[in-house]
Each structure stands twice: as C-alpha cells, then as structure tokens.
C-alpha atoms as a PDB file:
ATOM      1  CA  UNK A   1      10.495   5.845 -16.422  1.00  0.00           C
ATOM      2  CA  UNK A   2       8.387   6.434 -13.491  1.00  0.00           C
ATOM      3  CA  UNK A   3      10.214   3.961 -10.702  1.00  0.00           C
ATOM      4  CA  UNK A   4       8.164   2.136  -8.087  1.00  0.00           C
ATOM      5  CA  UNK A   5      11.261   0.168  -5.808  1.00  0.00           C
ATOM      6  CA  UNK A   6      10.788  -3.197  -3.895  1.00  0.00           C
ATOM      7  CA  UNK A   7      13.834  -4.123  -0.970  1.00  0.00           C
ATOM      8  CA  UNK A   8      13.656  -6.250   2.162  1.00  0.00           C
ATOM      9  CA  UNK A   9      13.490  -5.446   5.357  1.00  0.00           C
ATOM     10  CA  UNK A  10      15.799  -7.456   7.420  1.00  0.00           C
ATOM     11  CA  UNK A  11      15.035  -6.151  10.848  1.00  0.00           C
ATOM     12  CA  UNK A  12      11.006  -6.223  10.757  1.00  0.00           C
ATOM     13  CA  UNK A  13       9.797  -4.790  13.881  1.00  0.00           C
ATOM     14  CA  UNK A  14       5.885  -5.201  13.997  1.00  0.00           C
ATOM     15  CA  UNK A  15       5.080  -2.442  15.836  1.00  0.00           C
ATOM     16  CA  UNK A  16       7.219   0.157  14.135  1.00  0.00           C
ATOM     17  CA  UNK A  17       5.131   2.694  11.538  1.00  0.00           C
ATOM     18  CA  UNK A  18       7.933   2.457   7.823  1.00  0.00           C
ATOM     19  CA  UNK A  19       7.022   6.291   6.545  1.00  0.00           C
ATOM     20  CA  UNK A  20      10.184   6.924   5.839  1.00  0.00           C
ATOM     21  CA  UNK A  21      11.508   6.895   2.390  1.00  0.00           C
ATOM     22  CA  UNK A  22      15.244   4.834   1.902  1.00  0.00           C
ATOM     23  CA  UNK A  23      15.719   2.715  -0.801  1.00  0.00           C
ATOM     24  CA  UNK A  24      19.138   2.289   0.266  1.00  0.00           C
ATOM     25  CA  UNK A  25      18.722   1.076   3.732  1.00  0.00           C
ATOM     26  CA  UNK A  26      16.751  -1.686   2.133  1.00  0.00           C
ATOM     27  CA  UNK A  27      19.047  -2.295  -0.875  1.00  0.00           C
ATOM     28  CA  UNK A  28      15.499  -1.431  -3.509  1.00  0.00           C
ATOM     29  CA  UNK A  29      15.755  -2.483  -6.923  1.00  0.00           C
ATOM     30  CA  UNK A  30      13.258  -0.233  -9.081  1.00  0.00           C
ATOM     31  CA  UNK A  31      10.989  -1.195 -11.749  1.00  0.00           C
ATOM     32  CA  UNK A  32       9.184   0.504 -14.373  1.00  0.00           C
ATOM     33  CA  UNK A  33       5.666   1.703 -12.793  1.00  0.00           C
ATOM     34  CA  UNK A  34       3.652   2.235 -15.908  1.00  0.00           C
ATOM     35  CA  UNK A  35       5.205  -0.506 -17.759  1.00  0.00           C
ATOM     36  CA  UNK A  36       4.714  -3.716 -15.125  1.00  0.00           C
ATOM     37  CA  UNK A  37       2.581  -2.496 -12.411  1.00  0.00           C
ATOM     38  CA  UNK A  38      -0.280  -1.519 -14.314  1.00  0.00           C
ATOM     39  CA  UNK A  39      -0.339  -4.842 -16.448  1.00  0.00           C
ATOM     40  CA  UNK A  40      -0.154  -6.766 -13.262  1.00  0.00           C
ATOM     41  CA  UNK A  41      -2.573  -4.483 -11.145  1.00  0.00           C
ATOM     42  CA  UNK A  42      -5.553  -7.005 -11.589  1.00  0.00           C
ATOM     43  CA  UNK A  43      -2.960 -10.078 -10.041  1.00  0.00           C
ATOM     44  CA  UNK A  44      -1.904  -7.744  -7.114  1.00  0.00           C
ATOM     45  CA  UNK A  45      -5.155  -7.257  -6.225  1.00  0.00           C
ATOM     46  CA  UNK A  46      -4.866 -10.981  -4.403  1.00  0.00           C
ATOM     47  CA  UNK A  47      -1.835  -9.821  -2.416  1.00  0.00           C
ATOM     48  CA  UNK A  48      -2.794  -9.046   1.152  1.00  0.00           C
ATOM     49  CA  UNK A  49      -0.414  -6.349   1.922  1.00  0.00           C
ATOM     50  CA  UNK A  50       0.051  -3.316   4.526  1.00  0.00           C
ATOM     51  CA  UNK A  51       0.155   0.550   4.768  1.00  0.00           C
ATOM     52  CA  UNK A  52       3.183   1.650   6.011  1.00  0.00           C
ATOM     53  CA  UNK A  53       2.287  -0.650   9.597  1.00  0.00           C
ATOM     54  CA  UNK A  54       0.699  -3.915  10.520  1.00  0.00           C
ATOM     55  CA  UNK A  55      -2.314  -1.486  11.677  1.00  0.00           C
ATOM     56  CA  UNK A  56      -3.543  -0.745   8.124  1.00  0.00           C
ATOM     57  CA  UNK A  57      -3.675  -3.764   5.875  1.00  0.00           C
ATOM     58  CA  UNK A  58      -5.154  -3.804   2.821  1.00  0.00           C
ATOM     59  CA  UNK A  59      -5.076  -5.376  -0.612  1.00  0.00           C
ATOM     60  CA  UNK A  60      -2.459  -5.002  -3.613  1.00  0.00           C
ATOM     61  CA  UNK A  61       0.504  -1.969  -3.585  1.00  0.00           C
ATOM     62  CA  UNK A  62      -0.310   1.199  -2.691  1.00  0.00           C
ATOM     63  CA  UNK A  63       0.824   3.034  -5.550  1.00  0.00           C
ATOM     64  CA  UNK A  64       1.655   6.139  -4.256  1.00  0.00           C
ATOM     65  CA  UNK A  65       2.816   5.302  -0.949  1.00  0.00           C
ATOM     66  CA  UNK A  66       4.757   2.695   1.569  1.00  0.00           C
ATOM     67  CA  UNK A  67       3.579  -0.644   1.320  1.00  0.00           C
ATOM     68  CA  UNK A  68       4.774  -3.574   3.910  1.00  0.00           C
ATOM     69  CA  UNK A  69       4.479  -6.944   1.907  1.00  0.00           C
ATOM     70  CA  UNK A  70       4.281 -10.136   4.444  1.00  0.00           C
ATOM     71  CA  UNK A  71       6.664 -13.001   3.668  1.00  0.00           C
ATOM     72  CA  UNK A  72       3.412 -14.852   3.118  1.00  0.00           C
ATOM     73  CA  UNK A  73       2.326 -12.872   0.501  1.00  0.00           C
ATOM     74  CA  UNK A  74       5.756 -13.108  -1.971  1.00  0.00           C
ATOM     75  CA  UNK A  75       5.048 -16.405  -3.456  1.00  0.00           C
ATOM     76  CA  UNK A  76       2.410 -15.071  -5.222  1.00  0.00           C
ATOM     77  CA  UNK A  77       4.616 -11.639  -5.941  1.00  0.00           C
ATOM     78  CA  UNK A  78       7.122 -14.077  -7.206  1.00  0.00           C
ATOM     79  CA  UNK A  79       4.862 -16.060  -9.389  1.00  0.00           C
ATOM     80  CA  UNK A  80       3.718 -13.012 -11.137  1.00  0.00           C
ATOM     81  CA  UNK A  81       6.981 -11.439 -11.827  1.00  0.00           C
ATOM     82  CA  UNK A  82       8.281 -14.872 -12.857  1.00  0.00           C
ATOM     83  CA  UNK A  83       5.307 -15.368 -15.653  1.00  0.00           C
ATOM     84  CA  UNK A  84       5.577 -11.847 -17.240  1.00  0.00           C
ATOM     85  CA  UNK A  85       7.789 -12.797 -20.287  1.00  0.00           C
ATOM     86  CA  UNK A  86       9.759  -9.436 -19.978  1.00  0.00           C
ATOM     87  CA  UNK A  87      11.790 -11.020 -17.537  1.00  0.00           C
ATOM     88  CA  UNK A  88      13.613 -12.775 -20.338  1.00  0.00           C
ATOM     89  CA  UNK A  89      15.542  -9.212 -21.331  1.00  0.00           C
ATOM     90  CA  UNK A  90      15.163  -7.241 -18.063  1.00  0.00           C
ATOM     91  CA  UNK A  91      17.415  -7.286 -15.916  1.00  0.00           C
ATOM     92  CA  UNK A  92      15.626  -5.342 -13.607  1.00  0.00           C
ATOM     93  CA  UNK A  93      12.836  -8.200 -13.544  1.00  0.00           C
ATOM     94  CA  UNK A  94      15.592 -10.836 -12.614  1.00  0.00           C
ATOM     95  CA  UNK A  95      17.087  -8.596  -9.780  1.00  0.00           C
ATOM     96  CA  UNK A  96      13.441  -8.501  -8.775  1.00  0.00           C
ATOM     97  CA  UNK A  97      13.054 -12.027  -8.850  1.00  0.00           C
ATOM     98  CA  UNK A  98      15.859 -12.933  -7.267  1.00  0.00           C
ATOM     99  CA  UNK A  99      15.267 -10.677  -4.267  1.00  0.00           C
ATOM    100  CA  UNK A 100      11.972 -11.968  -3.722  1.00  0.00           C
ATOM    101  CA  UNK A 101      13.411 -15.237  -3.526  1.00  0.00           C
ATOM    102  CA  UNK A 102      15.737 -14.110  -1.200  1.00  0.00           C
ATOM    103  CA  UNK A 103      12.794 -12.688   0.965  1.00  0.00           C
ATOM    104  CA  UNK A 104      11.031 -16.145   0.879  1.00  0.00           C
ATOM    105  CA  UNK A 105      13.897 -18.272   1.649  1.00  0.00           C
ATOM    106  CA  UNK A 106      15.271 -15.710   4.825  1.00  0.00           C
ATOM    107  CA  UNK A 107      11.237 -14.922   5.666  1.00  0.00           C
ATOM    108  CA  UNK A 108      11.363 -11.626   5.325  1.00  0.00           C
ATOM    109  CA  UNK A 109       8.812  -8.854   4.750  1.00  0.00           C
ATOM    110  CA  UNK A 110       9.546  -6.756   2.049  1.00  0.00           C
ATOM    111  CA  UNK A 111       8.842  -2.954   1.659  1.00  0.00           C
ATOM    112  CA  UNK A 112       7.423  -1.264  -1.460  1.00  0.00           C
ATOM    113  CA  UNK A 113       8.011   2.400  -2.472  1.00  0.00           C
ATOM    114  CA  UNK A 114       5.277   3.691  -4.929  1.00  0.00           C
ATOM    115  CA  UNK A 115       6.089   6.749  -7.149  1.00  0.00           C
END
C-alpha cells in the first residue's frame, strides 16, 4: 500500500510555511493512495486547497507533497469519502470520516501528506 495521510491542524497559523513531514503531531490516519485517491482524483479536482502555505493555493491534493486543506473545503472532502461504498468495510475510511467531521465541527484546516 502506498499511504497518502490526512490529520488536523489544531494550531493553524496563516503565515507559517507546513514543509515539514509529522504525521504524528497531527494525529494522520493513512489511506490507500492508488486505491481511493486515484478513483476520486476527478472529485478533488473541485477542492480549493494549498501548497504547503496560504501563498500557493491551488486545486485538488498535491500528490506528492504537503497540502493545507481549508475548513471550507472539507464538506466536500467529506461528501466524497462518505459516498465511496468502501467505507462500509474500511476502517480506515471511517477514521477518515470521522476526522473530517471533527475538522468541520472544531473549524479546522487539515493537512495532507502525499506519498
């Protein structure tokens, strides 16, 4: 499984540049890149998103890289991890989920590591 890992970031600060790879400062869960990602790379595409700092936004995940996701972009994250039907026997989809919530409900940006 190549892992791509989503956590939140609960001390955002704006002006701060997120290079730094640490899953476990953010509490990640990991998903399977080829195996989601890929089917849902057309839906991303809609998610305005951010490289590594608010000074480089741009569209979707970057898939090898640090992506910042605003807490105005996660409903539609959460909508398209909710309608994949895998989510029904992965568990790693309902951490997923359920962290995402979390995000929206605390709005909170949310950091992406790609592979």
């Amino acid at each position: 499984m190549i892992k791509t890992e989503f956590g939140i970031i609960n001390d955002f600060q704006p002006n701060q540049k997120y290079t730094t790879y640490e899953p476990e400062k953010y509490h990640c869960v990991a998903i399977d890149d080829d195996e989601y990602i890929d089917d849902w790379w057309k839906r991303l595409l809609m998610i305005r998103t951010y490289n590594m700092s608010l000074e480089q936004p741009q569209w979707a995940l970057s898939r090898w890289g640090i992506t910042l996701i605003p807490p105005e972009s996660l409903p539609v994250l959460l909508k398209i991890i909710a309608e994949d039907k895998r989510i029904y026997w992965d568990d790693s989809l309902v951490e997923l989920a359920d962290l995402v919530r979390e995000a929206i409900t605390e709005n909170k940006y949310m950091i992406h590591y790609g592979v």
